[in-house]
Structures are given as structure tokens and as C-alpha cells.
Protein backbone atom coordinates (compact mmCIF):
# COMPACT_ATOMS: atom_id res chain seq x y z
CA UNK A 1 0.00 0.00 0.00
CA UNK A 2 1.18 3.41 -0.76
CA UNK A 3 1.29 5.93 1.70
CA UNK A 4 0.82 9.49 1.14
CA UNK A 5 0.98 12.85 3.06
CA UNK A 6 -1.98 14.63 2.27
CA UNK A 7 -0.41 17.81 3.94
CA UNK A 8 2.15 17.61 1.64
CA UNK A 9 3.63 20.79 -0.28
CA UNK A 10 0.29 22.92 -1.25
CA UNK A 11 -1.78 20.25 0.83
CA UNK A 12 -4.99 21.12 -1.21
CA UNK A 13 -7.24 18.37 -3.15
CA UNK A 14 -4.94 17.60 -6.20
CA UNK A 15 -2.66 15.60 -4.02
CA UNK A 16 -6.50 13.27 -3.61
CA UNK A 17 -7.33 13.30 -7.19
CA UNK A 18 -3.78 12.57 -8.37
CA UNK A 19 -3.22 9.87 -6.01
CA UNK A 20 -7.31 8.44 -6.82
CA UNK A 21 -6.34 8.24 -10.66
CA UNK A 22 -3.21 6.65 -10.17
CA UNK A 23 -4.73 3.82 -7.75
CA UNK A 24 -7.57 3.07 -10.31
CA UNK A 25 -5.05 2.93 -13.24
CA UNK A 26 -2.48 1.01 -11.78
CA UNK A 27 -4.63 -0.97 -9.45
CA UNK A 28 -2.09 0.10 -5.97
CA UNK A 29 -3.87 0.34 -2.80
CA UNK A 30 -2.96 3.81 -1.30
CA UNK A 31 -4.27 5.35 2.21
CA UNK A 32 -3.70 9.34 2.69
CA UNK A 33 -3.27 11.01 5.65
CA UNK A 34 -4.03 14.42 6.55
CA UNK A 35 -6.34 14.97 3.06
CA UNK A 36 -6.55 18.98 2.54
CA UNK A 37 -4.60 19.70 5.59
CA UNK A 38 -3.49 22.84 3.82
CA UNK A 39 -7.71 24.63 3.72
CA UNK A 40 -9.11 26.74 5.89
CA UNK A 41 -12.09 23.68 6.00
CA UNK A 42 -9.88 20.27 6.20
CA UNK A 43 -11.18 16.94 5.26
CA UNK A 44 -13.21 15.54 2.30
CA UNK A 45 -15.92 18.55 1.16
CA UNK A 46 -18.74 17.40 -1.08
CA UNK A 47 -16.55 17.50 -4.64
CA UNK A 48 -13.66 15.69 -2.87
CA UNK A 49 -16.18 13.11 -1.68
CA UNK A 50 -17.86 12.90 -4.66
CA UNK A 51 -14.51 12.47 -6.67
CA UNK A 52 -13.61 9.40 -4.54
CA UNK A 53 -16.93 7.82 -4.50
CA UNK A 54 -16.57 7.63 -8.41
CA UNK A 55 -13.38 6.77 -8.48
CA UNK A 56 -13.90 3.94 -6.66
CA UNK A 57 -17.09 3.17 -8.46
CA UNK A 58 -15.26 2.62 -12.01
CA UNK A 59 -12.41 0.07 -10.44
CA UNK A 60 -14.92 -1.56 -7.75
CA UNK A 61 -12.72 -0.09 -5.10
CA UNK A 62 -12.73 -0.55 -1.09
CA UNK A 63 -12.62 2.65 0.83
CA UNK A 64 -12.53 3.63 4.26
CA UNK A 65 -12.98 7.02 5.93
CA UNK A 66 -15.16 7.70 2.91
CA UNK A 67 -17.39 10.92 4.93
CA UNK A 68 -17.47 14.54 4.80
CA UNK A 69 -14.62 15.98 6.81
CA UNK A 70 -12.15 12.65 7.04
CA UNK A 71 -8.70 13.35 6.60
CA UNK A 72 -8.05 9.42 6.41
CA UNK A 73 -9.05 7.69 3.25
CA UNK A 74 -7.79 4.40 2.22
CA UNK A 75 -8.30 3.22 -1.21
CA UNK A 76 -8.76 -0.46 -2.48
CA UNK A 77 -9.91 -0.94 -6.18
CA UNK A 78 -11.20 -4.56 -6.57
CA UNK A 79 -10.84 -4.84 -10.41
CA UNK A 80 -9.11 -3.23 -13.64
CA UNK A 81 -11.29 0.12 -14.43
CA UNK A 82 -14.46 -0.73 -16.06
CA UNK A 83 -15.76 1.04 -19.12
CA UNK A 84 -19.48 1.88 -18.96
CA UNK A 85 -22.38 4.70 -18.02
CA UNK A 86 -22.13 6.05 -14.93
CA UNK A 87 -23.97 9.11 -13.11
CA UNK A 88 -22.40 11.13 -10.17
CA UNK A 89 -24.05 14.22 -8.58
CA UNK A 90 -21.91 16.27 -6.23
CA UNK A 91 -25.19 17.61 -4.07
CA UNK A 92 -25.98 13.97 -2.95
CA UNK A 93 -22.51 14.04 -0.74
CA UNK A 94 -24.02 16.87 1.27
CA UNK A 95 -27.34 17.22 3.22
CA UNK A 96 -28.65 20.05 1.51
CA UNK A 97 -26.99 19.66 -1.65
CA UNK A 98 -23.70 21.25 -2.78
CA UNK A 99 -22.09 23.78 -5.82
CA UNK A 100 -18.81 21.69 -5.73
CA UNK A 101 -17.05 21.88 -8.59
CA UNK A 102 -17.62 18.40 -11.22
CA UNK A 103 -14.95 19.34 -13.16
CA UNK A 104 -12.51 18.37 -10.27
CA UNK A 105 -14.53 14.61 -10.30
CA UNK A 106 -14.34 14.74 -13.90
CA UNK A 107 -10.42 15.19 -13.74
CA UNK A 108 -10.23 12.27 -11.50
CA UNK A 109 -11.93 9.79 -13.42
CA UNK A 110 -10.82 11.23 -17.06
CA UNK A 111 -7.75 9.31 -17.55
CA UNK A 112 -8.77 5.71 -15.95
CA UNK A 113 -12.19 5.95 -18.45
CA UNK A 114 -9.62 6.68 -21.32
CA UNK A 115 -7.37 3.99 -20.83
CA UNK A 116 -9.68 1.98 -20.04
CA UNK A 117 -11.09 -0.78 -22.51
CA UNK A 118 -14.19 0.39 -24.09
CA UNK A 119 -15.62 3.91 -24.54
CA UNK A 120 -17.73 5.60 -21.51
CA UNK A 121 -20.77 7.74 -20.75
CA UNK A 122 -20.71 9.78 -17.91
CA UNK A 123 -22.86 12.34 -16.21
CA UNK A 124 -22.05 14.49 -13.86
CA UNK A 125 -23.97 17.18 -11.46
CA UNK A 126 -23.05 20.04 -9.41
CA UNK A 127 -20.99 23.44 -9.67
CA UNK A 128 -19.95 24.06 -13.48
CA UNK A 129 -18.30 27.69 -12.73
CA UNK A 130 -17.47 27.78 -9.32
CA UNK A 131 -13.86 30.13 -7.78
CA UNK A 132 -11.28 28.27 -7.04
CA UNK A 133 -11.50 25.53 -9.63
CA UNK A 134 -11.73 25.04 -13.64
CA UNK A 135 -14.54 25.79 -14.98
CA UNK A 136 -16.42 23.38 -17.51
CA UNK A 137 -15.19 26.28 -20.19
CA UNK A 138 -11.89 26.20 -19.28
CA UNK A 139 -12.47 22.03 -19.30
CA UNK A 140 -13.30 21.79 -22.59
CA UNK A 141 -11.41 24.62 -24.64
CA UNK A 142 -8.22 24.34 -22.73
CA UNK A 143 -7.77 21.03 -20.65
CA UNK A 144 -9.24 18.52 -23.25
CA UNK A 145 -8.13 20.08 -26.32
CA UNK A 146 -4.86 19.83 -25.02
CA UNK A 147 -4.65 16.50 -23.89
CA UNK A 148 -6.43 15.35 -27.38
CA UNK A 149 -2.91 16.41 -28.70
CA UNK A 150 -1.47 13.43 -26.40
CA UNK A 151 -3.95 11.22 -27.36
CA UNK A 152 -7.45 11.18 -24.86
CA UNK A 153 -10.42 10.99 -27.02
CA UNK A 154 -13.42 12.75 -24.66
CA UNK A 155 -15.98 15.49 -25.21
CA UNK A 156 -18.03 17.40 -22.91
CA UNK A 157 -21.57 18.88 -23.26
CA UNK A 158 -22.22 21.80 -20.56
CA UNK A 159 -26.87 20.86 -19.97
CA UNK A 160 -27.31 23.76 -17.52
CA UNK A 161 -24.80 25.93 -15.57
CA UNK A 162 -24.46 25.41 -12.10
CA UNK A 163 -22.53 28.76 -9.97
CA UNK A 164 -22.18 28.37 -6.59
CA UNK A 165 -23.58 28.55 -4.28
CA UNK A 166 -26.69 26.53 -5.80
CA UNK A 167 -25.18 24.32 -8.09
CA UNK A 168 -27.39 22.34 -10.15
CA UNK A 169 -25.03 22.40 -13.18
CA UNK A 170 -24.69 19.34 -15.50
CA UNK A 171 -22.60 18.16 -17.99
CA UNK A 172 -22.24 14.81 -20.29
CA UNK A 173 -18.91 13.36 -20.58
CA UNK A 174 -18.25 11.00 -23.78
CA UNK A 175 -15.07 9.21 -22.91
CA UNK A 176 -13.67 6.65 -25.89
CA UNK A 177 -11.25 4.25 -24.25
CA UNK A 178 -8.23 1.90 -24.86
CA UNK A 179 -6.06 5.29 -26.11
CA UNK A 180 -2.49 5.70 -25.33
CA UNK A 181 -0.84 8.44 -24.30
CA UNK A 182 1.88 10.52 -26.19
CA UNK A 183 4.23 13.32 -24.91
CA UNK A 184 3.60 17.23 -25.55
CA UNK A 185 6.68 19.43 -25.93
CA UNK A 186 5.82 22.94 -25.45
CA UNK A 187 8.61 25.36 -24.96
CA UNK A 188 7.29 28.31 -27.34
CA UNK A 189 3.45 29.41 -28.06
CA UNK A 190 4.20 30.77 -30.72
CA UNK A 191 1.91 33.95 -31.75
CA UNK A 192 -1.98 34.88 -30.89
CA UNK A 193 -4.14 33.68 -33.21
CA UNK A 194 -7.50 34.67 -31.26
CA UNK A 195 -9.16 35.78 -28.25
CA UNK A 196 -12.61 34.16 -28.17
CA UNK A 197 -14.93 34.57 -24.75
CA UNK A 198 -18.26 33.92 -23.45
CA UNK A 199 -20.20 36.29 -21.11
CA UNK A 200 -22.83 34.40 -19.39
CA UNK A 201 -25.99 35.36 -17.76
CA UNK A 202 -28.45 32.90 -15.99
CA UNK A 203 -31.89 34.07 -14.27
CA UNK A 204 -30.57 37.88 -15.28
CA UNK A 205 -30.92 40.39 -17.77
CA UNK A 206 -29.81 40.30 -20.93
CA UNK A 207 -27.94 43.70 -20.27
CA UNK A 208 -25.39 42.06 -17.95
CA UNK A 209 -23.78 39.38 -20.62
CA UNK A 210 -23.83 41.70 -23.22
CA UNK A 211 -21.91 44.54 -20.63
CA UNK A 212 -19.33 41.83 -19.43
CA UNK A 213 -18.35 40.86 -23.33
CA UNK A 214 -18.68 44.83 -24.50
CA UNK A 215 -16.03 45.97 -21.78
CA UNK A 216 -13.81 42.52 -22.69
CA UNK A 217 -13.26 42.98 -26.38
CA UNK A 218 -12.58 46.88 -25.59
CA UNK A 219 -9.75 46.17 -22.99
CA UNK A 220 -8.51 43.72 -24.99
CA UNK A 221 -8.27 45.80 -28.41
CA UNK A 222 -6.65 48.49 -26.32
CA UNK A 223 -3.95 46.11 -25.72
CA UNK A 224 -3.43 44.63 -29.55
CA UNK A 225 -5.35 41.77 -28.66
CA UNK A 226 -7.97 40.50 -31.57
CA UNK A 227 -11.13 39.70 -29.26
CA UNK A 228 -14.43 38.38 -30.15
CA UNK A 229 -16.67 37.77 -26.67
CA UNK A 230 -20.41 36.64 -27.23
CA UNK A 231 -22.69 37.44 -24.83
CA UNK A 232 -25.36 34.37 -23.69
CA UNK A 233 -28.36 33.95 -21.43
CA UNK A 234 -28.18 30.62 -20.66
CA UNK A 235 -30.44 28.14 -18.48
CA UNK A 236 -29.51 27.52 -14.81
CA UNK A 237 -31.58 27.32 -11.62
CA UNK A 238 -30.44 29.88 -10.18
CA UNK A 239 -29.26 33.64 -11.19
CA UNK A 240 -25.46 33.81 -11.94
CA UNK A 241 -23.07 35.48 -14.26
CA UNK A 242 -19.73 34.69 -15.49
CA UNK A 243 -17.27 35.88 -18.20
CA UNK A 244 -14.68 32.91 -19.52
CA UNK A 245 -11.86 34.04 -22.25
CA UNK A 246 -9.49 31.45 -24.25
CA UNK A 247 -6.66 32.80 -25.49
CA UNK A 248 -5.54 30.66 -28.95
CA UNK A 249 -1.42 30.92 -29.96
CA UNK A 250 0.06 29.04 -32.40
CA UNK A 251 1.16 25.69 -30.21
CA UNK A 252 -1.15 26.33 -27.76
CA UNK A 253 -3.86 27.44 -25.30
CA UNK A 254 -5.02 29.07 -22.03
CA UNK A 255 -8.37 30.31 -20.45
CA UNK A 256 -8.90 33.05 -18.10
CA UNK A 257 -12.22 33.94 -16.25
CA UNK A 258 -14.16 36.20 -13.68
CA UNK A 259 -17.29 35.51 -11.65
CA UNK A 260 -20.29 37.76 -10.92
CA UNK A 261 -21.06 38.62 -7.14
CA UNK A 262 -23.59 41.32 -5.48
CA UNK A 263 -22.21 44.52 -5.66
CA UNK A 264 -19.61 44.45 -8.18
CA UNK A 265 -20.66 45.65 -11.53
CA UNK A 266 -20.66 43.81 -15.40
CA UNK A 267 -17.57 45.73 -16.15
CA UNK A 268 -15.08 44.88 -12.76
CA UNK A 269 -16.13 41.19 -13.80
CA UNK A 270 -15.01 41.73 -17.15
CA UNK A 271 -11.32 43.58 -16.20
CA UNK A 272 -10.88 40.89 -13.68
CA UNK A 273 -11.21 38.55 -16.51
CA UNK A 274 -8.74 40.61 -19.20
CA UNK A 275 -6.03 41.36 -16.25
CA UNK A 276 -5.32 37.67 -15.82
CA UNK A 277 -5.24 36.89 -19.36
CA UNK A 278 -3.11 39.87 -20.32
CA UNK A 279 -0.63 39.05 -17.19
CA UNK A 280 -0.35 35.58 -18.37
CA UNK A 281 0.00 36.90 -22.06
CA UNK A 282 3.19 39.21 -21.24
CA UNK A 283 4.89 36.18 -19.75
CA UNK A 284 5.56 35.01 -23.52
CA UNK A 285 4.74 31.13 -22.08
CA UNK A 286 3.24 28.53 -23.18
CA UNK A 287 1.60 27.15 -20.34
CA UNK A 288 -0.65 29.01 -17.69
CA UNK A 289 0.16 27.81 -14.19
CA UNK A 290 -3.01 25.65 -13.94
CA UNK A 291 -2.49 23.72 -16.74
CA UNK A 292 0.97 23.28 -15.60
CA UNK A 293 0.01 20.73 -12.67
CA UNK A 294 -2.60 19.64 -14.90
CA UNK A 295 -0.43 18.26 -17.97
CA UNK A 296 1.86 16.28 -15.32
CA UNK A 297 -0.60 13.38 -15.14
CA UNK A 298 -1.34 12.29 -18.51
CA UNK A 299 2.37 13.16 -19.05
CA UNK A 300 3.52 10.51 -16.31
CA UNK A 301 1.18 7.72 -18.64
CA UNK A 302 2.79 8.84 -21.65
CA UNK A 303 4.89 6.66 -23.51
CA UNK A 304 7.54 9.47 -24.62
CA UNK A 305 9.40 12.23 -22.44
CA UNK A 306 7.09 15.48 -22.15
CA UNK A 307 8.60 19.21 -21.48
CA UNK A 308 6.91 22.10 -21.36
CA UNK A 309 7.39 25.97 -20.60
CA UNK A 310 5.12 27.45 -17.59
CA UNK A 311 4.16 30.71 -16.58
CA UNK A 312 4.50 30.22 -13.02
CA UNK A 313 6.36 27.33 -11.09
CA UNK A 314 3.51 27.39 -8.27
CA UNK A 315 3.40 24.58 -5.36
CA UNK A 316 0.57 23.15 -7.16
CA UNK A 317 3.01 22.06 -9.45
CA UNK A 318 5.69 20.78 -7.32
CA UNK A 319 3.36 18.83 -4.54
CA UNK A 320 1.33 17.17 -7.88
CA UNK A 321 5.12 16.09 -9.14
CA UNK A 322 5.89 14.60 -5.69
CA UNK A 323 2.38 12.48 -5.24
CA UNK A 324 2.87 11.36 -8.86
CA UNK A 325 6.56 10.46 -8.47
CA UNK A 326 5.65 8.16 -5.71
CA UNK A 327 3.86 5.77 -7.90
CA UNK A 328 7.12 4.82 -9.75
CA UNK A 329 5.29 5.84 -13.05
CA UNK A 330 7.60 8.88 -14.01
CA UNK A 331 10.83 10.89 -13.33
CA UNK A 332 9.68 14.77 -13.09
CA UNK A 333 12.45 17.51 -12.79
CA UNK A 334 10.90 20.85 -12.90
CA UNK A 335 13.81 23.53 -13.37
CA UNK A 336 12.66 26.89 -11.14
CA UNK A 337 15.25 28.85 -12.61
CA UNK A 338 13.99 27.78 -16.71
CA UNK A 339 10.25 27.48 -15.42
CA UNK A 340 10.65 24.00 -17.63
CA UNK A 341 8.85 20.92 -16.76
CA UNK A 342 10.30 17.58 -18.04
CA UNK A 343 8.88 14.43 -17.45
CA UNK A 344 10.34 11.31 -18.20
CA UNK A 345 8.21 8.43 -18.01
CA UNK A 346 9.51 4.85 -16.38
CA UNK A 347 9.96 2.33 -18.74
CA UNK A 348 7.90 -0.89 -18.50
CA UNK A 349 5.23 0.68 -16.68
């Protein structure tokens, strides 16, 4: 069994999800200790909980200290990952229901589906744009379209946005299995082809969209960025608002975003928004610094050395190396001083 520090480094959920993947793929019992040590709230919330639930679902797995709040799990899977159509809903972890993010269950069970034989249907419920995670945007223009360059075959289709703090978001996942992974190399971006956004309204007026994507393509322009931002009203079950921009270079891409709250107007939500992207932009890399911890993974299962150039060596990146480095899978050096990730996968594994 492997044993793994949960308070590890950034201490945060990736260190769960990581370590969940890598048990269903390669069959190794693991227990953590000390899950989300690192939060203001410790313990297993509602998406974490949700996240292992499935995980264990697709490889038949035993758990332990499977509750909201445990900062023990242990982690058995019972059989190879199984291919098939599942359905997992964040708000039935929680009395009351939950906005926890499903694109941080979706990353969990993503590359176990796709490697495993046979292609997969998945549904999942809960927060679709929710702070402090990737939105189902960001999910399908940057994460998946990059990782379809290594190989995963999976689509997503957003059904209704969930914000937080309702939720009631869901998306369809269409995973085709058996793949196998190839290495990225991305050291250079190469030049801006596009801007391209989405300003979102649920349960509000049409005014507030069209506001958010007005004062986006402006702020853009004025910094020699082509924009193009459509403005939506979308259905959800509860009012929200949103604005989500993907910036398109040459070799590859990134996604920035800002969320709606009382008392800040279309137009703060919108410069929020353009400040991150045009921060990330004058870096000149290829990789923004939450894609950086999220490449390592599918990396690790590659068949051929990856590197790749990052904005920002953050501990995200350096505690998801360590927890991934632990299942023998891959060598990761990660040079501070180049802000170059290499990964160098084990071979025979």
C-alpha cells in the first residue's frame, strides 16, 4: 500500500485526485493522511467526496474514511477500471446539496475511463463555474483540447450551468477508451491567433452578458489583442453570471475567467477577466500555471518524455510532481530557474 501525506507541499485536493487516478489505473492500494490539511475547511468537502466515490465506483474499489470531513481515506480498487455509463451528482454528498465543482470529479476519473477498454458515458452534477476551480469552459477549450494532442479521445456537453452557491449544473462526458498516451513538448506558443470569450448570464438580464463581453473585447483591443466575446443567457436554476476568455497561440492554449457577485458591476467582472489573461500573455509562455500541474498526469502515462514551458512554477506544481513520483510511473524535474517541466516516463510501466 502506498502511503501518502496529504499535507504535503500545497496540501490542497490535487494531491487526492492525483493519487485516486493513479490507484484506479495502476490498481495500488494507497491510504492518505491528513487529506486537505493545507484549507481553511480540512477533510473531504462534497466534490472531494464525490470524486472518490466515483473513483472507486469505475475500479470496484474498497474505501474507508469515505465521509465529509475525514482526513483518512484508504483506497482499495477490486478490479481493472471498467468502461461503462455512470452518473455522479456532487449535491448527494451533502445534506442540503452542494455547488462543488464536477470538473474536479471529472479530472479524476478522465484518464482511468480513457485507458480503459471500451468507450464511456458519464454524467455528472453540481458546480460548473465555481472560484477556485476550472470551470467546464476552461475544461473543454483548454484542458481537453490539449490532452487530445497526447492522445485522450473525450468530449463534454455543458446541460445547464451550475454557480455556486446553488449548483445544479450538469454536464455529459463521452469518454472513448483503450487510447495511449503521447508526450507534448511545449517550450514556445508561438503567436496569438485569437481571443474568443463567453459572457454568461443565468436568471438575469440580458444587459449584464452583453456589458461583461462589451467591456472585454474593448480592454482587450486596447492592448493589440484581436477579441471576439459573445454574450449568452443561458439556463440555470439559479441567477449567476460569469465571463470565460481562451486565449488561442500558435502551439497552444489558455483560459482566463471572472465571476459575478452582489455589488460588483458587469464591467469589474469583465477587467478581472482581461487582467489575468493579459498578465499571463506578457509572460511570452506557453503554459498558464493551472495547466501546468494539470499536464503532469497524462504526461507521467505517456509513452515518450514530455517538457513544457510554464508561466509560473507554483506549489501546485511541485506537490502534484511529488504524489505522482511516488507511484514509480515517471521521473519529473521541474527547473525553477527555466520554469521548464520535463517528465520522463519509467519504462515498463
Amino acid at each position: 500500500m502506498i502511503d501518502i501525506d496529504g499535507s504535503y507541499g500545497e496540501g490542497g485536493g490535487q494531491v487526492l485526485r492525483s493519487s485516486l487516478s493513479l490507484s484506479a489505473i495502476t490498481g495500488e492500494p494507497i491510504r492518505i493522511v491528513g487529506i486537505r490539511a493545507g484549507r481553511k475547511k480540512p477533510g473531504l468537502a462534497a466534490q472531494h467526496l464525490t470524486a472518490v466515490r466515483a473513483a472507486a465506483r469505475i475500479c470496484n474499489a474498497q474505501l474507508r474514511g469515505d465521509a465529509l470531513g475525514s482526513m483518512m481515506l484508504e483506497f482499495i480498487p477490486g478490479t481493472a477500471v471498467q468502461a461503462g455509463i455512470y452518473t455522479f451528482d456532487v449535491r448527494e454528498a451533502q445534506q442540503g446539496g452542494s455547488a462543488g465543482a464536477i470538473a474536479l470529479v471529472l479530472q479524476t476519473i478522465l484518464l482511468p475511463l480513457a485507458l480503459a477498454t471500451g468507450d464511456s458515458q458519464v454524467t455528472l452534477r453540481g458546480g460548473t463555474h465555481v472560484s477556485f476551480s476550472p470551470t467546464m469552459t476552461y475544461i473543454e477549450q483548454v484542458y481537453l483540447s490539449m490532452l487530445r494532442r497526447m492522445g485522450v479521445e473525450a468530449e463534454v456537453k455543458l446541460g445547464a450551468w451550475g454557480w455556486y452557491p446553488q449548483g445544479g449544473g450538469e454536464v455529459k462526458m463521452q469518454v472513448n477508451g483503450g487510447i495511449k498516451l503521447s508526450g507534448i513538448n511545449l517550450l514556445e506558443r508561438g503567436d496569438l491567433q485569437q481571443v474568443r470569450g463567453l459572457a454568461v448570464a443565468t436568471e438575469l438580464p440580458a444587459h449584464i452578458p452583453q456589458r461583461m463581453a462589451n467591456r472585454a473585447e474593448n480592454l482587450l483591443r486596447e492592448a493589440g489583442l484581436k477579441a471576439s466575446v459573445q454574450a449568452l443567457r443561458e439556463k440555470g436554476v439559479a441567477p449567476g453570471a460569469g465571463i470565460f476568455l481562451t486565449a488561442e497561440y500558435k502551439n497552444s492554449l489558455t483560459g482566463f475567467g471572472g465571476f459575478g457577485r452582489l455589488r460588483m458591476t458587469s464591467e469589474k467582472v469583465a477587467e478581472i477577466a482581461c487582467e489575468q489573461l493579459l498578465k499571463f500573455h506578457q509572460t511570452g509562455a506557453p503554459v498558464d500555471e493551472h495547466l501546468a500541474d494539470q499536464l503532469l498526469l497524462p504526461a507521467a502515462l505517456a509513452s515518450q518524455q514530455s517538457q513544457y514551458r510554464v508561466a509560473e512554477v507554483s506549489t501546485h506544481l511541485t506537490t502534484n510532481a511529488a504524489v505522482i513520483e511516488q507511484f514509480g510511473l515517471a521521473r519529473i524535474r521541474v527547473d525553477e530557474s527555466e520554469k521548464t517541466v520535463t517528465v520522463i516516463p519509467v519504462i515498463g510501466h
